[in-house]
N, C-alpha and C. Protein backbone atom coordinates (compact mmCIF):
# COMPACT_ATOMS: atom_id res chain seq x y z
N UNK A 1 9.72 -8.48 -9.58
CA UNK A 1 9.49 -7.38 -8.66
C UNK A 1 10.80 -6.98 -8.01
N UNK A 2 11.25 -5.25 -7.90
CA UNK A 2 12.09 -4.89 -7.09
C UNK A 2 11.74 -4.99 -5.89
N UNK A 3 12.61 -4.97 -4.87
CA UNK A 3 13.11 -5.03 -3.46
C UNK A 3 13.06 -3.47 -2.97
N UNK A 4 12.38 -2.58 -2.49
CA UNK A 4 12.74 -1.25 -1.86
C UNK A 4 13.08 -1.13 -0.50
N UNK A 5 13.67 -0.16 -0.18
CA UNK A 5 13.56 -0.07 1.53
C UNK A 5 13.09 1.29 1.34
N UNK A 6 12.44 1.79 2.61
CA UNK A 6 11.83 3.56 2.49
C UNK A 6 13.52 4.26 2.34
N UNK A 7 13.10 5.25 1.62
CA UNK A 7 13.75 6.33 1.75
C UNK A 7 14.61 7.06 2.79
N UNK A 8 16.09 7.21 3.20
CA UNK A 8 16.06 7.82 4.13
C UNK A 8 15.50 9.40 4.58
N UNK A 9 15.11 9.37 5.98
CA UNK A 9 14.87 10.68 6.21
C UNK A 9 13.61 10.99 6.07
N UNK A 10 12.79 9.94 5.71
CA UNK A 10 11.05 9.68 5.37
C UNK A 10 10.65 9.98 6.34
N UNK A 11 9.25 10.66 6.47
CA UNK A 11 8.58 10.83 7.32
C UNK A 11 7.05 9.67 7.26
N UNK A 12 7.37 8.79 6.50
CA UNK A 12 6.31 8.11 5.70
C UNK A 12 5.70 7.18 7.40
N UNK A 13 4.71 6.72 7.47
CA UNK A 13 3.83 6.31 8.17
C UNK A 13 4.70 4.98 8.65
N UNK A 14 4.51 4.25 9.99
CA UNK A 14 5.27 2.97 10.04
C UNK A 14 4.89 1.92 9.90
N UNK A 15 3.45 1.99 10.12
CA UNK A 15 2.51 0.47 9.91
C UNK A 15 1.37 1.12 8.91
N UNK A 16 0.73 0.02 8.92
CA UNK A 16 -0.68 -0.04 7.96
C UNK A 16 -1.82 0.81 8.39
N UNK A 17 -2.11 1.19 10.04
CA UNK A 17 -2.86 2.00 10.45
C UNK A 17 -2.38 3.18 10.43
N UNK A 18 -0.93 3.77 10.83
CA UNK A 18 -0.61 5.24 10.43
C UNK A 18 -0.47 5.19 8.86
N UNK A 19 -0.56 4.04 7.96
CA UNK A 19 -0.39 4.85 6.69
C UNK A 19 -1.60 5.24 6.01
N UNK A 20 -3.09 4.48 6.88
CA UNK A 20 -4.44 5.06 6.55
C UNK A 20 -4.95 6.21 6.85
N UNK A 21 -4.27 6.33 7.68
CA UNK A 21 -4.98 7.77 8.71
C UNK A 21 -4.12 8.88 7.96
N UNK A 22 -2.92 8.72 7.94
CA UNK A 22 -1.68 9.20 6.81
C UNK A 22 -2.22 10.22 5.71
N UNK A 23 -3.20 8.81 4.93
CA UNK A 23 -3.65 9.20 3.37
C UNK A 23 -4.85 9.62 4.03
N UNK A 24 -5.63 9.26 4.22
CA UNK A 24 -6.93 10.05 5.00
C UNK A 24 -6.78 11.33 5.28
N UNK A 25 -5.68 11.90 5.84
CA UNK A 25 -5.18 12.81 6.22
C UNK A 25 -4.92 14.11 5.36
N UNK A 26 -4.24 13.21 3.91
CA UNK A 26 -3.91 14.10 2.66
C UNK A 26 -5.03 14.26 1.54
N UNK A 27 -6.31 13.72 2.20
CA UNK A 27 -7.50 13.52 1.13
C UNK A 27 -7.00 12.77 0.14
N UNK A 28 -6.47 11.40 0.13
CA UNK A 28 -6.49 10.29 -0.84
C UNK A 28 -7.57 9.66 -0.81
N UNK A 29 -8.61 9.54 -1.46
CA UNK A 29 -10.13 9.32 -1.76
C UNK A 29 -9.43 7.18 -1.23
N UNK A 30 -10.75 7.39 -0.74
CA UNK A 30 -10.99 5.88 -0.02
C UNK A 30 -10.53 4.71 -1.26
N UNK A 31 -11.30 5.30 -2.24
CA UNK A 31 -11.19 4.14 -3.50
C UNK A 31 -9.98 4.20 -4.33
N UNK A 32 -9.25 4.79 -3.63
CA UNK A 32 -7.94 4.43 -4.70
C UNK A 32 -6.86 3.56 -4.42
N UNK A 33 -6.96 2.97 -2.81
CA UNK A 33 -6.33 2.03 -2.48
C UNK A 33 -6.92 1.10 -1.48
N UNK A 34 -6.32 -0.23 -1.24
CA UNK A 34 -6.79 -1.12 -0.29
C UNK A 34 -5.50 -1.58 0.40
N UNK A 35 -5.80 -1.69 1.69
CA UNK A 35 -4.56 -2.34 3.03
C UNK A 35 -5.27 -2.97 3.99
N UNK A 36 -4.75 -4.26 3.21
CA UNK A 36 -5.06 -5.53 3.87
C UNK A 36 -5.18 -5.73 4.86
N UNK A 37 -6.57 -5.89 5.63
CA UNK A 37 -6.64 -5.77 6.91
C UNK A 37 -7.14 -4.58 7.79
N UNK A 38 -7.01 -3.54 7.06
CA UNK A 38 -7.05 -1.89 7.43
C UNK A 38 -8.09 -1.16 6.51
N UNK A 39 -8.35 -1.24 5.78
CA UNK A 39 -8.90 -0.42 4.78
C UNK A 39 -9.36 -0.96 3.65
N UNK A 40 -10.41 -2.04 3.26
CA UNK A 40 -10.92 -3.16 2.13
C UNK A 40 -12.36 -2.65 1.62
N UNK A 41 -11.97 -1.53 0.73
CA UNK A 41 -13.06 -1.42 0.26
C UNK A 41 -14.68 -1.97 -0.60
N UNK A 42 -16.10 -1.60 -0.20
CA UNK A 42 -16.79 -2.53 -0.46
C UNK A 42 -18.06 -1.37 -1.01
N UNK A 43 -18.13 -1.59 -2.12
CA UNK A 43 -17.82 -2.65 -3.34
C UNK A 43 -16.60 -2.11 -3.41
N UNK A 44 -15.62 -3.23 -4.50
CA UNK A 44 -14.92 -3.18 -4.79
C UNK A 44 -14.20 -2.45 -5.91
N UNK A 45 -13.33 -1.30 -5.78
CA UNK A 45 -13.49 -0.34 -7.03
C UNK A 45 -12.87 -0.86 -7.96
N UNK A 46 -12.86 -0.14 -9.43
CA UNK A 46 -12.58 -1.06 -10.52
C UNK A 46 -10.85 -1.22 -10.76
N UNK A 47 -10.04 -0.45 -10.08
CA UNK A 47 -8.82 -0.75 -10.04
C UNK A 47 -8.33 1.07 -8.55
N UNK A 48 -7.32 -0.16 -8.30
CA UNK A 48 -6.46 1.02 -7.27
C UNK A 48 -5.02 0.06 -6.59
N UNK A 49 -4.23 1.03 -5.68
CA UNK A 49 -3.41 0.56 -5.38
C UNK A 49 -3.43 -0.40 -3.90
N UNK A 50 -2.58 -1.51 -3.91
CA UNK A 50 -3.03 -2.27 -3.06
C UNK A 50 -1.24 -2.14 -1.96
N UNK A 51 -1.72 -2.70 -0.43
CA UNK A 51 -0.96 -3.17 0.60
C UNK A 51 -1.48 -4.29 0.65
N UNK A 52 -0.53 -5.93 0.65
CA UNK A 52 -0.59 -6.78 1.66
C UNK A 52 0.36 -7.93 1.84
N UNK A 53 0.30 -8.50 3.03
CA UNK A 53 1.61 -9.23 2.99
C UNK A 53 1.13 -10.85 2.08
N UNK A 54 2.50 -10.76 2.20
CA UNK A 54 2.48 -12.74 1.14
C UNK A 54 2.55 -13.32 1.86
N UNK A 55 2.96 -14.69 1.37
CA UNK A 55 2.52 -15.90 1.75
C UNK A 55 4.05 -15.83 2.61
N UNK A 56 5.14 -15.65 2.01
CA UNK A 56 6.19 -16.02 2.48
C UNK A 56 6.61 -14.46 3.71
N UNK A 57 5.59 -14.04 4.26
CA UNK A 57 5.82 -13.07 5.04
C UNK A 57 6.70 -11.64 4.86
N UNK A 58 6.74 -11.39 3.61
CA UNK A 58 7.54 -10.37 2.93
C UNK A 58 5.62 -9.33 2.52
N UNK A 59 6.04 -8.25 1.96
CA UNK A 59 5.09 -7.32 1.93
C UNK A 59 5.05 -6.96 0.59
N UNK A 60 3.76 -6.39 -0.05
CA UNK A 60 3.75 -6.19 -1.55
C UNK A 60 3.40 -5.12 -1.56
N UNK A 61 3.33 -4.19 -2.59
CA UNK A 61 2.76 -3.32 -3.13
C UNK A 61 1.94 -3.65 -4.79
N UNK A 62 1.28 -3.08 -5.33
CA UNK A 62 0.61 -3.83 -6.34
C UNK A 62 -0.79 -2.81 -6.90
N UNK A 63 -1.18 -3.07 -8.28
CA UNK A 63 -2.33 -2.35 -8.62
C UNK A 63 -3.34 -3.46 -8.42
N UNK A 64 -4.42 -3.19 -8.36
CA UNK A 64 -5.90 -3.86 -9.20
C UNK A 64 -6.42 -3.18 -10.38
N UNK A 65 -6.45 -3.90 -11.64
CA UNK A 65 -6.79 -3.13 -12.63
C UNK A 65 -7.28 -4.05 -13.58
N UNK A 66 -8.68 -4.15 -14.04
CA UNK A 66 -9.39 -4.97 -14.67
C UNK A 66 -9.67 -6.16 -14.14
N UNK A 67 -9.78 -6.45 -13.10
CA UNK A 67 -9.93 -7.72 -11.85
C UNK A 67 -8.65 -8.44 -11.88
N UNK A 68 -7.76 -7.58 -12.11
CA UNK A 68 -6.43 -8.65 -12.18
C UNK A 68 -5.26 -7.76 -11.31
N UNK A 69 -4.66 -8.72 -10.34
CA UNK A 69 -3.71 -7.30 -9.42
C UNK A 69 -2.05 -7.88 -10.04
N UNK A 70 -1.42 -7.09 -10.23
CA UNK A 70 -0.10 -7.03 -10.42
C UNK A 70 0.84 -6.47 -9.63
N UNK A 71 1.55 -7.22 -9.05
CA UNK A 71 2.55 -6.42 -8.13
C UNK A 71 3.76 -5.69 -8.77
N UNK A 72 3.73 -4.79 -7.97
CA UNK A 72 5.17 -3.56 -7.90
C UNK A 72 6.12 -3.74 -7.72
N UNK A 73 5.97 -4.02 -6.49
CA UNK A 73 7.32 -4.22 -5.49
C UNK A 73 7.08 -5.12 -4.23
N UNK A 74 8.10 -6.17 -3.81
CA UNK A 74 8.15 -6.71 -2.97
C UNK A 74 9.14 -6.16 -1.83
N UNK A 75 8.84 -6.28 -0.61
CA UNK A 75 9.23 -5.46 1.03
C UNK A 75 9.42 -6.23 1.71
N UNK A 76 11.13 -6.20 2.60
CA UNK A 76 10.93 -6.72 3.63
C UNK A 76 10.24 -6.86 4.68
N UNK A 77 9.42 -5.57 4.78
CA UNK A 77 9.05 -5.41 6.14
C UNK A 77 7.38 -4.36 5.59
N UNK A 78 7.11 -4.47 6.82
CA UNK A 78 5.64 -3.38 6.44
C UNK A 78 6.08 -2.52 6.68
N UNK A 79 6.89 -1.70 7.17
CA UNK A 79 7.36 -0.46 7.12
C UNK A 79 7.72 0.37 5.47
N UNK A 80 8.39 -0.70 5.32
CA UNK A 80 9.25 -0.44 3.92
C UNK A 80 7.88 -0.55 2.80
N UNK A 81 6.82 -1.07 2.96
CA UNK A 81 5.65 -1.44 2.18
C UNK A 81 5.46 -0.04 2.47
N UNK A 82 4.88 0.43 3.41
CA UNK A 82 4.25 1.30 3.69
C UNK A 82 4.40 2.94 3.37
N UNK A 83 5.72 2.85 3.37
CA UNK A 83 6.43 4.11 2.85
C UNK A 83 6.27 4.17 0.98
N UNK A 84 6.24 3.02 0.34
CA UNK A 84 5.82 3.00 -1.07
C UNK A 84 4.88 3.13 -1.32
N UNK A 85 3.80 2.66 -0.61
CA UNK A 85 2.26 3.19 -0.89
C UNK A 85 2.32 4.81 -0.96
N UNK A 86 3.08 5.17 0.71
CA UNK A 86 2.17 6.39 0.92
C UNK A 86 2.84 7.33 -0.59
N UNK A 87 4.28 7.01 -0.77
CA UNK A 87 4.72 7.72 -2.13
C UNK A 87 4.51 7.80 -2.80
N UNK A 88 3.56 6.49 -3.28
CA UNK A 88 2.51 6.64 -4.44
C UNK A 88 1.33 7.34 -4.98
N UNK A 89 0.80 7.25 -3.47
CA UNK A 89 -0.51 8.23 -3.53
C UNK A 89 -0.50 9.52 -3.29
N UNK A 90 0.68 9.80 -2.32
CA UNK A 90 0.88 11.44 -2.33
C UNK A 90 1.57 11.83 -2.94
């Protein structure tokens, strides 16, 4: 996994709750992503993009796709997570 930092000059969301309300905002349908803690959809859809932090306190980005998640990219920070999601989906 690469290392990103956001973009300069982003207007991208700073935490996990502005980046829901964010995509909510741009009509990104509920089921196409999950943020850990914020937004865990139920049932569970059959693949979408995921937020959550690791074990070692760094932040992921990642799909679910066929019950199996694969990560993207690893983040220092939830900021820097957060700005890759929202780029993804919008």
């Amino acid at each position: 996994m690469s290392t990103m930092a956001p973009p300069e000059g982003t207007d991208a969301p700073p935490d996990r709750h502005a980046t829901r309300a964010a995509l909510r905002a741009a009509g990104v349908a509920d089921s196409h992503y999950r943020i850990e803690g914020v937004h865990e959809p139920v049932p569970t859809p059959p693949d979408f993009l995921f937020l959550r932090q690791a074990q070692d306190g760094s932040w992921e980005t990642g799909t679910y796709e066929r019950g199996a998640t694969h990560g993207i990219t690893r983040h220092p920070t939830e900021t820097a997570a957060c700005a890759h999601l929202f780029r993804l989906l919008t």
